[in-house]
N, C-alpha and C. Protein backbone atom coordinates (compact mmCIF):
# COMPACT_ATOMS: atom_id res chain seq x y z
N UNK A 1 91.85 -96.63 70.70
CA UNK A 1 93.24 -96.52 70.31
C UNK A 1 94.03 -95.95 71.46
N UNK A 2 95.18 -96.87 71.80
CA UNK A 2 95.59 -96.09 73.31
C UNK A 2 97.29 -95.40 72.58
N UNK A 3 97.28 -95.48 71.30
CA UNK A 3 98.51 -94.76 70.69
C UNK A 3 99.39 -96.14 70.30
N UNK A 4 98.58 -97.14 70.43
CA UNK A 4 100.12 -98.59 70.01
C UNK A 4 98.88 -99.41 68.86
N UNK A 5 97.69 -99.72 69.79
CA UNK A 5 96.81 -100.90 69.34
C UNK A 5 94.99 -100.16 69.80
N UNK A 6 94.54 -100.84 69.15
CA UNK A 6 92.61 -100.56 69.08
C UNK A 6 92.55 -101.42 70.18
N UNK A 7 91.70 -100.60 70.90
CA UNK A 7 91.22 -101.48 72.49
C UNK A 7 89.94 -102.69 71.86
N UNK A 8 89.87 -103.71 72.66
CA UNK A 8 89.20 -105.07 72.25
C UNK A 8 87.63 -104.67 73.18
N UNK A 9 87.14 -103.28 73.44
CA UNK A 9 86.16 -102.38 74.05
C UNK A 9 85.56 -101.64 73.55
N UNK A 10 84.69 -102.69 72.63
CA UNK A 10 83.79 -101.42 72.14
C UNK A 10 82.32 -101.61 72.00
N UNK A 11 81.52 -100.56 71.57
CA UNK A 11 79.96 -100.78 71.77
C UNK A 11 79.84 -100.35 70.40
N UNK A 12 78.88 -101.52 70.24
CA UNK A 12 78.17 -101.38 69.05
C UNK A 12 76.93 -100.12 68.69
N UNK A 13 77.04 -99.43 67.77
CA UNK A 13 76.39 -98.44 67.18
C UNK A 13 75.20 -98.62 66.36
N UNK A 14 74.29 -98.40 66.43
CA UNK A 14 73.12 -98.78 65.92
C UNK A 14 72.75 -97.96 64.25
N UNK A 15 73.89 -96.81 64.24
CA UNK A 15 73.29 -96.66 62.87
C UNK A 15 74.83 -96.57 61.95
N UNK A 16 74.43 -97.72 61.86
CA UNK A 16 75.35 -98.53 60.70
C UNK A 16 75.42 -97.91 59.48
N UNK A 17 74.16 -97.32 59.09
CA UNK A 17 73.42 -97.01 58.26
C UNK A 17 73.66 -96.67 56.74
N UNK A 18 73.53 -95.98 55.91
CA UNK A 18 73.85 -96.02 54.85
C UNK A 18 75.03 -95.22 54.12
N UNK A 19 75.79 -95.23 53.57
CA UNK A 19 76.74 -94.47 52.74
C UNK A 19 76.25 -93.46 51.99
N UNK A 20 77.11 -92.07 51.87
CA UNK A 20 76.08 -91.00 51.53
C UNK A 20 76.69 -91.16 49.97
N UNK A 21 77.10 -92.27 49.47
CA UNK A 21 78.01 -91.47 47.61
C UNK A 21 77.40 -92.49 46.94
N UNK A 22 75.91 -92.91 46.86
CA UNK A 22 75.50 -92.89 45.59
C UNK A 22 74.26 -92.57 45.79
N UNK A 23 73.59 -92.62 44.72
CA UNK A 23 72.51 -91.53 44.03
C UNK A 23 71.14 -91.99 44.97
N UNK A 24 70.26 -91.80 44.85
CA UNK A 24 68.84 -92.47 45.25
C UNK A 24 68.55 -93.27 44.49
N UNK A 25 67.99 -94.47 44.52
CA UNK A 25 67.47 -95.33 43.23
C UNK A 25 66.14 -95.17 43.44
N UNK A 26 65.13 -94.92 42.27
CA UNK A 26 63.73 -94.85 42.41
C UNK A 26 63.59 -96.18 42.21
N UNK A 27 61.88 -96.43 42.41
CA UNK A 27 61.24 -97.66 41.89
C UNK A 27 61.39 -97.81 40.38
N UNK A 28 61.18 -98.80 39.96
CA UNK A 28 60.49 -98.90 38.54
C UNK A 28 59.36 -98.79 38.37
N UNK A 29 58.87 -98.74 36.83
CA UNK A 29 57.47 -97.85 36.80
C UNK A 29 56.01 -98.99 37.13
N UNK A 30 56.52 -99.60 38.03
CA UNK A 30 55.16 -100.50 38.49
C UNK A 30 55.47 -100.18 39.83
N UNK A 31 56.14 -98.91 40.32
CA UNK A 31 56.27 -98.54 42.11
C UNK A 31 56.75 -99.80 42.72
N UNK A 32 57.96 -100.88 42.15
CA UNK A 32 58.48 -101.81 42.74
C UNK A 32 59.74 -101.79 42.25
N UNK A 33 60.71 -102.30 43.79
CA UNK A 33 62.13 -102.51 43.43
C UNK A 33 61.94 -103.96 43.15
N UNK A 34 62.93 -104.09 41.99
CA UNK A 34 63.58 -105.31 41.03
C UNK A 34 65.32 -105.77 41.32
N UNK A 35 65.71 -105.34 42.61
CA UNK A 35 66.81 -106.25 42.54
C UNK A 35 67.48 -107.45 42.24
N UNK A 36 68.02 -108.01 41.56
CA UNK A 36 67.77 -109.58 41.48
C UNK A 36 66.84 -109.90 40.99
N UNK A 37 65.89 -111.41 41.15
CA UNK A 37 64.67 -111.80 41.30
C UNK A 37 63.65 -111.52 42.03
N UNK A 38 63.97 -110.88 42.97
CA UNK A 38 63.03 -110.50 43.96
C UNK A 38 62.76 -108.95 43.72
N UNK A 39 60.75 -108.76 44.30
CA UNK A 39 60.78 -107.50 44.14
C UNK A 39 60.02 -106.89 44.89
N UNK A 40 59.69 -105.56 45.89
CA UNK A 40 59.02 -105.86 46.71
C UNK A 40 58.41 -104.28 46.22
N UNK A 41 57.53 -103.30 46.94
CA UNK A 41 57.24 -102.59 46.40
C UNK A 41 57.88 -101.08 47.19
N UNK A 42 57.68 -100.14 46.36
CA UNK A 42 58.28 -98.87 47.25
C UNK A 42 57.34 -98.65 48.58
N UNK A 43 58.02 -98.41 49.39
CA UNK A 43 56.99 -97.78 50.78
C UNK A 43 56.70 -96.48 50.61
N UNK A 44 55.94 -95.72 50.89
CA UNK A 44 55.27 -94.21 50.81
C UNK A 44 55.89 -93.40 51.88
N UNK A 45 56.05 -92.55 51.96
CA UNK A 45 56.74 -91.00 52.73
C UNK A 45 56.36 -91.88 54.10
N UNK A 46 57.48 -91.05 55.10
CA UNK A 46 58.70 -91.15 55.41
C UNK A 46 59.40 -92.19 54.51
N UNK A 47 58.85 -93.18 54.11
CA UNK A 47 60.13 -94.30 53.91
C UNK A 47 61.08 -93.67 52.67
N UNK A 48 62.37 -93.97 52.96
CA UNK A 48 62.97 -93.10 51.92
C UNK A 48 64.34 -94.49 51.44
N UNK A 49 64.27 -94.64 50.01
CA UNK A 49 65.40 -95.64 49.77
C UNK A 49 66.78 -95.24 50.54
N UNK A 50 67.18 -95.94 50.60
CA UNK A 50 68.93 -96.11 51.34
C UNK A 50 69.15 -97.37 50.59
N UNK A 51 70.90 -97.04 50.27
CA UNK A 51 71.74 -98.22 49.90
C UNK A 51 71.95 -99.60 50.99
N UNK A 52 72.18 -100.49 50.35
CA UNK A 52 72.66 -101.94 51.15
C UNK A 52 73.42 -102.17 52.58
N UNK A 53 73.34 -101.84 53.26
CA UNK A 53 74.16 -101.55 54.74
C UNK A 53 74.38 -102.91 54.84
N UNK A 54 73.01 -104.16 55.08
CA UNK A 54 73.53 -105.12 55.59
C UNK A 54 74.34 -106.20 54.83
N UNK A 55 74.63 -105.66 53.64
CA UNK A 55 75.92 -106.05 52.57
C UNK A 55 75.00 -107.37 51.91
N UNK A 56 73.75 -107.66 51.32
CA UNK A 56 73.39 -108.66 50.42
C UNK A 56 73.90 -108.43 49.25
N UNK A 57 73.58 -109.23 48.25
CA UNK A 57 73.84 -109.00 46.92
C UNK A 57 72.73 -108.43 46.04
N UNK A 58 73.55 -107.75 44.76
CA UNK A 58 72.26 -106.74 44.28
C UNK A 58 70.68 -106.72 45.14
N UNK A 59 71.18 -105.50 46.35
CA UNK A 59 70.03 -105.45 46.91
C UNK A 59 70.07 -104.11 47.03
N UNK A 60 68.64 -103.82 46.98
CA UNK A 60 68.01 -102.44 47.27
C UNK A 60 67.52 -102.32 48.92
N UNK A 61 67.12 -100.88 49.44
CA UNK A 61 66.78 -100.73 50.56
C UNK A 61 65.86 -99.68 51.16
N UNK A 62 65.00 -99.36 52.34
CA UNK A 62 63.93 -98.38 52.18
C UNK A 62 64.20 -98.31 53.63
N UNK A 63 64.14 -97.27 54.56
CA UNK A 63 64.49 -96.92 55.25
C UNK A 63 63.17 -95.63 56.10
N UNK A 64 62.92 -95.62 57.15
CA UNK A 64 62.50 -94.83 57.78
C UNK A 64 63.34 -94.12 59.63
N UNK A 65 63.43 -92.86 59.81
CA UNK A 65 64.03 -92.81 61.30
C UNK A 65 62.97 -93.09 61.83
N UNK A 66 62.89 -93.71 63.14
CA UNK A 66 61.49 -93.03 64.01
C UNK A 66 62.27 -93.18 64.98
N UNK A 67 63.21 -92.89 65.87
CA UNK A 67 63.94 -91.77 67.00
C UNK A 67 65.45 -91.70 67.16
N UNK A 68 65.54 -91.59 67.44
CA UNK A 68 67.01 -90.81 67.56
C UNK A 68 67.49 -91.13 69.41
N UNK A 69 68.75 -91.28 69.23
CA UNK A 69 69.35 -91.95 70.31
C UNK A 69 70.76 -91.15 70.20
N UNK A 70 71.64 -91.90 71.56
CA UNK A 70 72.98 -90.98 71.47
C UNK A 70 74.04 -91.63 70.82
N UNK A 71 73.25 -93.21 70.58
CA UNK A 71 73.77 -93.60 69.40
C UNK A 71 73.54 -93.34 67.99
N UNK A 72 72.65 -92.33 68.02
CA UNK A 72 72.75 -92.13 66.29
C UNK A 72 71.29 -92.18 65.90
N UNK A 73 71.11 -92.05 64.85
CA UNK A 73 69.32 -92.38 64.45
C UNK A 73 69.10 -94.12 64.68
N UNK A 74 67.67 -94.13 65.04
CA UNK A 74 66.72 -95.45 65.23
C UNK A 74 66.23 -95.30 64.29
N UNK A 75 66.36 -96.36 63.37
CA UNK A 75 65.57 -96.98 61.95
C UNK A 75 64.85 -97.87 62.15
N UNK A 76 63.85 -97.93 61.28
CA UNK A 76 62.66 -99.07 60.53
C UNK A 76 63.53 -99.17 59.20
N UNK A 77 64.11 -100.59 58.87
CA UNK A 77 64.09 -100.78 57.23
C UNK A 77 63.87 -102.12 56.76
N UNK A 78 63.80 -102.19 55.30
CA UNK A 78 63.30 -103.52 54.68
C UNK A 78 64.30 -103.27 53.51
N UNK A 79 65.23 -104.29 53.20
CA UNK A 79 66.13 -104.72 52.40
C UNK A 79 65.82 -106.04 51.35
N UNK A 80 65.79 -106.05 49.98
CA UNK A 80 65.63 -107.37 49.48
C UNK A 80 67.20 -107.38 48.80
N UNK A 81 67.48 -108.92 48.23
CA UNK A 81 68.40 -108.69 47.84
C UNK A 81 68.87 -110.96 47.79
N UNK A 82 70.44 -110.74 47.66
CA UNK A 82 70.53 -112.61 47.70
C UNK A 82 71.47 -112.53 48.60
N UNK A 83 71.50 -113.48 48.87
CA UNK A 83 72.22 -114.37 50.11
C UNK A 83 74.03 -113.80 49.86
N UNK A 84 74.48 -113.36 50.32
CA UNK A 84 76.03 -113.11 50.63
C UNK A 84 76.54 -114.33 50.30
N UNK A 85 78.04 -114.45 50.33
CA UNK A 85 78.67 -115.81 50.00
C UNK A 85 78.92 -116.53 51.06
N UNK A 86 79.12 -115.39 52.13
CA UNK A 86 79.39 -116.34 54.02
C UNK A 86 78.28 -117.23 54.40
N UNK A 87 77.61 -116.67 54.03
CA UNK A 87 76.36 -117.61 54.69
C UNK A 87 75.80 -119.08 53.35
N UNK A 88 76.30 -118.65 52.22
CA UNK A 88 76.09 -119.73 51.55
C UNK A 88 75.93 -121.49 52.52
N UNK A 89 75.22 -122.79 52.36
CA UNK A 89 75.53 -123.74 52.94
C UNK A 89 74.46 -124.69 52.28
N UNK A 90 74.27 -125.94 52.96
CA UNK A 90 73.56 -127.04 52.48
C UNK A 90 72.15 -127.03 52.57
N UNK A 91 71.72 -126.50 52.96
CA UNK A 91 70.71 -126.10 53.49
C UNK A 91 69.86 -124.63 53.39
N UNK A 92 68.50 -124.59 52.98
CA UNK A 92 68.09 -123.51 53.40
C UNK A 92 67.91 -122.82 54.69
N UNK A 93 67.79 -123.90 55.85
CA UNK A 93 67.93 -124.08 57.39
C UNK A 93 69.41 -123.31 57.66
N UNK A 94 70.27 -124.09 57.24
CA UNK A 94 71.30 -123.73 57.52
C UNK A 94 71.74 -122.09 57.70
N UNK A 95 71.67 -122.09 56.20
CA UNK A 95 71.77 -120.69 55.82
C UNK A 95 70.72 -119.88 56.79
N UNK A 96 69.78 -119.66 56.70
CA UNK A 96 68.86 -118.86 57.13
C UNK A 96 68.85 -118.56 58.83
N UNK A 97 69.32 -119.56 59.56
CA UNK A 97 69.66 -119.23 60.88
C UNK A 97 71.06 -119.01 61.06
N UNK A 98 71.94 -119.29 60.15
CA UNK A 98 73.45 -118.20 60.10
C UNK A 98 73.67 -117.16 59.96
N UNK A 99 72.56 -116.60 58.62
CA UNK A 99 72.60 -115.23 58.56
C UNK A 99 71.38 -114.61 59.40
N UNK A 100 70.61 -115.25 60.05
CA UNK A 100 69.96 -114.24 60.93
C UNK A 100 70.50 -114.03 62.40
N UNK A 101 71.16 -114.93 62.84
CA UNK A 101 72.31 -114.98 64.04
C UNK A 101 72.65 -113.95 63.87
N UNK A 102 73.54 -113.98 62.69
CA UNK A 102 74.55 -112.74 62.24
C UNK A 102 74.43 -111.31 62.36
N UNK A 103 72.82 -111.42 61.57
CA UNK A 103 72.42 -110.00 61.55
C UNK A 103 71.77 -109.40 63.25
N UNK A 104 71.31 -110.38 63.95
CA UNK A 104 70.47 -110.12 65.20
C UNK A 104 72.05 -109.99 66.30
N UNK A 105 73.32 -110.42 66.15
CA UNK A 105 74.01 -110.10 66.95
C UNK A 105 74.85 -108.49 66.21
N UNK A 106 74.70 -108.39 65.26
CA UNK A 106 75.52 -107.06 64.83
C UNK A 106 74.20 -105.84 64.79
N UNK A 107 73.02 -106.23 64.63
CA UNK A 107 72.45 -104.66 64.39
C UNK A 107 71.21 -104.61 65.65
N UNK A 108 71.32 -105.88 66.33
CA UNK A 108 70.50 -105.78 67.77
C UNK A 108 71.33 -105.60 69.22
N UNK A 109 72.09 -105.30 69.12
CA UNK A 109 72.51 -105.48 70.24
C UNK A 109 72.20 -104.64 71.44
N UNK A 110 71.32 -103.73 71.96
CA UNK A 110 70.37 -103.13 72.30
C UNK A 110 69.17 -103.37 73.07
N UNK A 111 68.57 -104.58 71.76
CA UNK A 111 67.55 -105.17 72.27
C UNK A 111 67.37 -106.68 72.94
N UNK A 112 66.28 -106.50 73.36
CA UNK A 112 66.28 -108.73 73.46
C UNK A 112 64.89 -109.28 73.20
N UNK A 113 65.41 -110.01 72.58
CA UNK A 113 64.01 -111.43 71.97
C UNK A 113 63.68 -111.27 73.19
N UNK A 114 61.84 -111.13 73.11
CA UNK A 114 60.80 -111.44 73.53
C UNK A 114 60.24 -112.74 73.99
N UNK A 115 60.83 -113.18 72.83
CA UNK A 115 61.16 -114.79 72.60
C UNK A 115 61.83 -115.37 71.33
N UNK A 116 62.13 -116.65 71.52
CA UNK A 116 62.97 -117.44 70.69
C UNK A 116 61.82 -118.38 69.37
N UNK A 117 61.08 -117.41 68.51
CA UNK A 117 60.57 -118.46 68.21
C UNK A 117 61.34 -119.48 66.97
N UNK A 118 60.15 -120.39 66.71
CA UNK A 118 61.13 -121.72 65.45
C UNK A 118 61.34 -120.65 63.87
N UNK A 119 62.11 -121.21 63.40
CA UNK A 119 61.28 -120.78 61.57
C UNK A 119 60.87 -121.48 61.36
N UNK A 120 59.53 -121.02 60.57
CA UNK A 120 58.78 -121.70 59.76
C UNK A 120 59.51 -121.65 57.93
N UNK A 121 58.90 -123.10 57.32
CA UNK A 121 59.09 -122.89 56.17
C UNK A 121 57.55 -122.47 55.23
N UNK A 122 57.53 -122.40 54.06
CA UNK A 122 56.78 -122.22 53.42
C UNK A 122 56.79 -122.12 51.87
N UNK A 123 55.94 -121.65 50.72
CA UNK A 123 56.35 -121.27 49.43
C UNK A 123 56.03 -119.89 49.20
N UNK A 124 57.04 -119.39 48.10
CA UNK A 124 56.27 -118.39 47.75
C UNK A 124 56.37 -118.76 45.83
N UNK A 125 55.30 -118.54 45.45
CA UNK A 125 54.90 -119.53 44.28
C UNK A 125 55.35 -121.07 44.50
N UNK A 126 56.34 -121.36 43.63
CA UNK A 126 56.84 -122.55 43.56
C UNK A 126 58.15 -122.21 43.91
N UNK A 127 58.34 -121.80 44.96
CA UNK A 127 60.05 -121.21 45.77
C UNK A 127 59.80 -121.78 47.38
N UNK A 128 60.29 -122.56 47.88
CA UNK A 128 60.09 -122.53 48.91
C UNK A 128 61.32 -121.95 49.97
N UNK A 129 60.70 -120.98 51.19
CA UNK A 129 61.12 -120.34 51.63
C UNK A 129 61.96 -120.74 53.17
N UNK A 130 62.26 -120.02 53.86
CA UNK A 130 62.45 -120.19 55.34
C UNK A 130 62.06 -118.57 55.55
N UNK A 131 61.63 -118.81 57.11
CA UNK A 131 61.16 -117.65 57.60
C UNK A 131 61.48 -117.49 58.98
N UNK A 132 61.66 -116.51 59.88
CA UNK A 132 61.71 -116.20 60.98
C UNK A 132 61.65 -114.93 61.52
N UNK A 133 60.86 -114.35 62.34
CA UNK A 133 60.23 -113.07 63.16
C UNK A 133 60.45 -113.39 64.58
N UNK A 134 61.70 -112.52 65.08
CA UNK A 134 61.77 -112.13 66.28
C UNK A 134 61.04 -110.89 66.56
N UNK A 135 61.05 -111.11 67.61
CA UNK A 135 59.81 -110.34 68.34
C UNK A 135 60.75 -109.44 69.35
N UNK A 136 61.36 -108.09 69.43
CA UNK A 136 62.27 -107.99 70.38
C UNK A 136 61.84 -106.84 71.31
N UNK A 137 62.29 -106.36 72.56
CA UNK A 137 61.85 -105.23 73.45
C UNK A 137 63.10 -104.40 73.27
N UNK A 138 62.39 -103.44 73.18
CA UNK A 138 63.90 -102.47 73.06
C UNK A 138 63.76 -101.07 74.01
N UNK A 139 65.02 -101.41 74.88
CA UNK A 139 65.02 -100.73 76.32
C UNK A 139 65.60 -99.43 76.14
N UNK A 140 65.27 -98.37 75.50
CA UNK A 140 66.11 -96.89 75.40
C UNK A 140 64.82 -96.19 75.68
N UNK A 141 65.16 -95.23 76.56
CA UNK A 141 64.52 -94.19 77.32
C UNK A 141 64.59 -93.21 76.28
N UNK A 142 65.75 -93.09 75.14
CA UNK A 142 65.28 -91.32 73.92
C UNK A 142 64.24 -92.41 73.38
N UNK A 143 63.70 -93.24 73.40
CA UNK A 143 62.74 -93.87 72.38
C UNK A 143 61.20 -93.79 72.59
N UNK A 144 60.51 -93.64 71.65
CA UNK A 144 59.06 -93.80 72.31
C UNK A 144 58.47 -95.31 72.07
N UNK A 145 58.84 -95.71 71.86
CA UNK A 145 58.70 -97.11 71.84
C UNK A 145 59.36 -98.10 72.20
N UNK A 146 58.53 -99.60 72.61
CA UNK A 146 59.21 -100.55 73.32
C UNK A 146 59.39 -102.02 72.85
N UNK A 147 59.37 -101.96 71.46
CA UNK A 147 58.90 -103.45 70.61
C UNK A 147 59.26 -103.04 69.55
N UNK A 148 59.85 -104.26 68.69
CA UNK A 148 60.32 -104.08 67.52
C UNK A 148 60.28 -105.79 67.05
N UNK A 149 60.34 -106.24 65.40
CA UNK A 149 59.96 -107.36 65.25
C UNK A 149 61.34 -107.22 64.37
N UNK A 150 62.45 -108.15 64.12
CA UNK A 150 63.67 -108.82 62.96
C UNK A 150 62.69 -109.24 62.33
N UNK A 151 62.84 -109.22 60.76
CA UNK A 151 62.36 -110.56 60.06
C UNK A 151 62.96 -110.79 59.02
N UNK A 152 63.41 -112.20 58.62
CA UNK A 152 64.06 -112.92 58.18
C UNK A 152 63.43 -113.67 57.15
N UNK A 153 63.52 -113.59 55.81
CA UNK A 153 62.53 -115.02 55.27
C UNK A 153 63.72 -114.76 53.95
N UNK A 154 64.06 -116.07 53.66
CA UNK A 154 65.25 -116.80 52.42
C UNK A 154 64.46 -117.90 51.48
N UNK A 155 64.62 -117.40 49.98
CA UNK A 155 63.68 -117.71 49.29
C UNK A 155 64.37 -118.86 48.37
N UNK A 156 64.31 -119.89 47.92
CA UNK A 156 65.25 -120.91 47.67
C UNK A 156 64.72 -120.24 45.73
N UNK A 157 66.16 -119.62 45.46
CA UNK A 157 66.43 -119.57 43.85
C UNK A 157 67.42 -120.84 43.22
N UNK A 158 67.23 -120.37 42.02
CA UNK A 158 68.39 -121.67 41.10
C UNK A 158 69.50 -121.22 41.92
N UNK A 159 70.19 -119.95 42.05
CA UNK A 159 71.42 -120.09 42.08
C UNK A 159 72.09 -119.68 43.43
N UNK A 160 71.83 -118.75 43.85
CA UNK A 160 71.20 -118.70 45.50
C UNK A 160 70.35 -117.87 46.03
N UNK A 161 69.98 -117.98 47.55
CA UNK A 161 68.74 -117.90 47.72
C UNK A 161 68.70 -116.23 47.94
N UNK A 162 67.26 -115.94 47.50
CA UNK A 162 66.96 -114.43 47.83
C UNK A 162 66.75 -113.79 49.31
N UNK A 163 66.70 -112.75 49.10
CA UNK A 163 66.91 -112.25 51.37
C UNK A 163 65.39 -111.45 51.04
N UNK A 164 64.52 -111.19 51.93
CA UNK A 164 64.19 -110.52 52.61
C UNK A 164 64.46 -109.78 53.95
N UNK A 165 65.29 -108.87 54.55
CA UNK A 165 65.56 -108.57 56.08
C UNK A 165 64.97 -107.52 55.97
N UNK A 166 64.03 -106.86 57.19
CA UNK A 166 63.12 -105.79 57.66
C UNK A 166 63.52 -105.92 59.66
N UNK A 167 63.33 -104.73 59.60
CA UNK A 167 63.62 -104.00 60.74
C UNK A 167 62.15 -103.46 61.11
N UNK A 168 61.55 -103.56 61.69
CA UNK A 168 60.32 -103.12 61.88
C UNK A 168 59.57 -102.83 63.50
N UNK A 169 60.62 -101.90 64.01
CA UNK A 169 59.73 -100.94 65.11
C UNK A 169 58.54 -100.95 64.95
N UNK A 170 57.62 -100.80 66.43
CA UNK A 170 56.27 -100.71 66.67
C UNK A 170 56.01 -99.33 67.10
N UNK A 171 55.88 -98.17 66.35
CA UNK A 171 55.83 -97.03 66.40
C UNK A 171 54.81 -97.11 66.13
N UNK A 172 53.68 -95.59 66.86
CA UNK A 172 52.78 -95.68 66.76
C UNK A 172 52.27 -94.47 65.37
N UNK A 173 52.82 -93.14 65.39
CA UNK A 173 52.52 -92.57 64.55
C UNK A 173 53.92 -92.43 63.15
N UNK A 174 54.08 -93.73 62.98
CA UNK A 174 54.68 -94.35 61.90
C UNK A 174 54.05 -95.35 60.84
N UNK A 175 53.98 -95.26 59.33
CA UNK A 175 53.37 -96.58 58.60
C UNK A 175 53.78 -97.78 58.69
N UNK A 176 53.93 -98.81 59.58
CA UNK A 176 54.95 -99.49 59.31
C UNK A 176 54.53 -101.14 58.91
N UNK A 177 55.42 -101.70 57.77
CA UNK A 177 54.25 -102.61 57.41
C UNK A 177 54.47 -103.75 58.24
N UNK A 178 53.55 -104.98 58.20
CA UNK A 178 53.71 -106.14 58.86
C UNK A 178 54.90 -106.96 57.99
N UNK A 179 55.22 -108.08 58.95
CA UNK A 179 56.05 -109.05 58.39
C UNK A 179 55.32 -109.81 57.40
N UNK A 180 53.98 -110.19 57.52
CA UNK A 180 52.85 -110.78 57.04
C UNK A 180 52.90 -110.07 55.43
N UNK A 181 52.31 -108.73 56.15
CA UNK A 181 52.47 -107.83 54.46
C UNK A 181 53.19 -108.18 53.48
N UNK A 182 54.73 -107.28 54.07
CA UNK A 182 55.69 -107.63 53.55
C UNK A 182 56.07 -109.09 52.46
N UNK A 183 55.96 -110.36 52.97
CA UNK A 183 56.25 -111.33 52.44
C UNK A 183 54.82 -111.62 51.29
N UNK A 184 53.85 -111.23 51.98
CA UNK A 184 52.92 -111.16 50.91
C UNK A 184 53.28 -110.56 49.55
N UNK A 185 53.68 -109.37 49.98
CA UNK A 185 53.95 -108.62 48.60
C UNK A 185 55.17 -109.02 48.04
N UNK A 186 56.28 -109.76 48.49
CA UNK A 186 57.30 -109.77 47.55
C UNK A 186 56.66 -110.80 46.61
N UNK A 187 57.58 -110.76 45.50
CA UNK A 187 57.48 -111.39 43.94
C UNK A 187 58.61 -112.01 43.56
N UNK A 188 58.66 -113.13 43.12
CA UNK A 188 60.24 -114.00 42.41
C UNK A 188 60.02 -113.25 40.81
N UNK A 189 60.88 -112.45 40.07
CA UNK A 189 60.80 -111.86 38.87
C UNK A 189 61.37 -112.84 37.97
């Protein structure tokens, strides 16, 4: 702000992170969040729920720090939830590399793909999915670590499709689950 207009100069902040005014949501009593259709299970200490940052629909969220920067805390998190209305399109393709664009230019900007790989598709029951795991290096000296994986997988529902997004640093004395895991364990409810 130079006192007239907001300068078109700015750096992106890495902890976006969660809003402090509502409550904690626990699991339900099978230790799994039920947002939507989708359900994935609670993570164990450190991981601690946090609200929706990356704005899905009825979605829940689980959150771990593992370092701290002068931008703010470095998170691990895993979000389920449905597809926003922006990214709605014809396609599960479509969609799924719009909103992961989206999310890899607003909450990576920091890091860089390792590489560019394809998405794969797949099912989960009789849902078939899209998927994608960037693989990224992440160059901060407060960090003890140098790798971190995006992952992306959009689950084709009746009405639209469900999100999986996880944040998943390669910390060493952290739990942190695989992308593999992860999609293993979610559930269409």
């Amino acid at each position: 702000w130079d006192g007239e207009q907001w300068t078109d100069h700015v750096s992106p902040i890495r902890n976006v992170g969660p809003r402090g005014d509502r409550p904690a949501m626990p699991p339900a009593h099978d230790g799994r969040y039920h947002p939507g259709r989708l359900s994935c299970a609670a993570l164990s200490a450190p991981w601690t729920w946090c609200p929706d940052y990356p704005h899905l629909e009825d979605a829940v969220g689980q959150q771990v720090v593992v370092g701290h920067t002068p931008r703010g805390d470095y998170i691990g998190c895993v979000f389920i939830g449905r597809l926003p209305d922006e990214y709605l399109g014809d396609s599960l393709d479509d969609m799924g590399t719009a909103f992961s664009t989206a999310m890899l230019s607003t909450f990576y900007a920091h890091e860089t793909p390792r590489e560019h790989p394809d998405p794969a598709s797949g099912m989960l029951g009789a849902h078939e999915t899209w998927r994608l795991v960037v693989p990224l290096d992440v160059k901060d000296d407060h960090l003890g670590f140098a790798r971190e994986d995006a992952v992306f997988l959009l689950v084709d529902l009746d009405d639209r499709p469900g999100v999986l997004y996880a944040s998943l640093p390669d910390v060493p004395d952290v739990a942190m689950p695989t992308a593999d895991g992860l999609v293993a364990d979610l559930r269409v409810d």
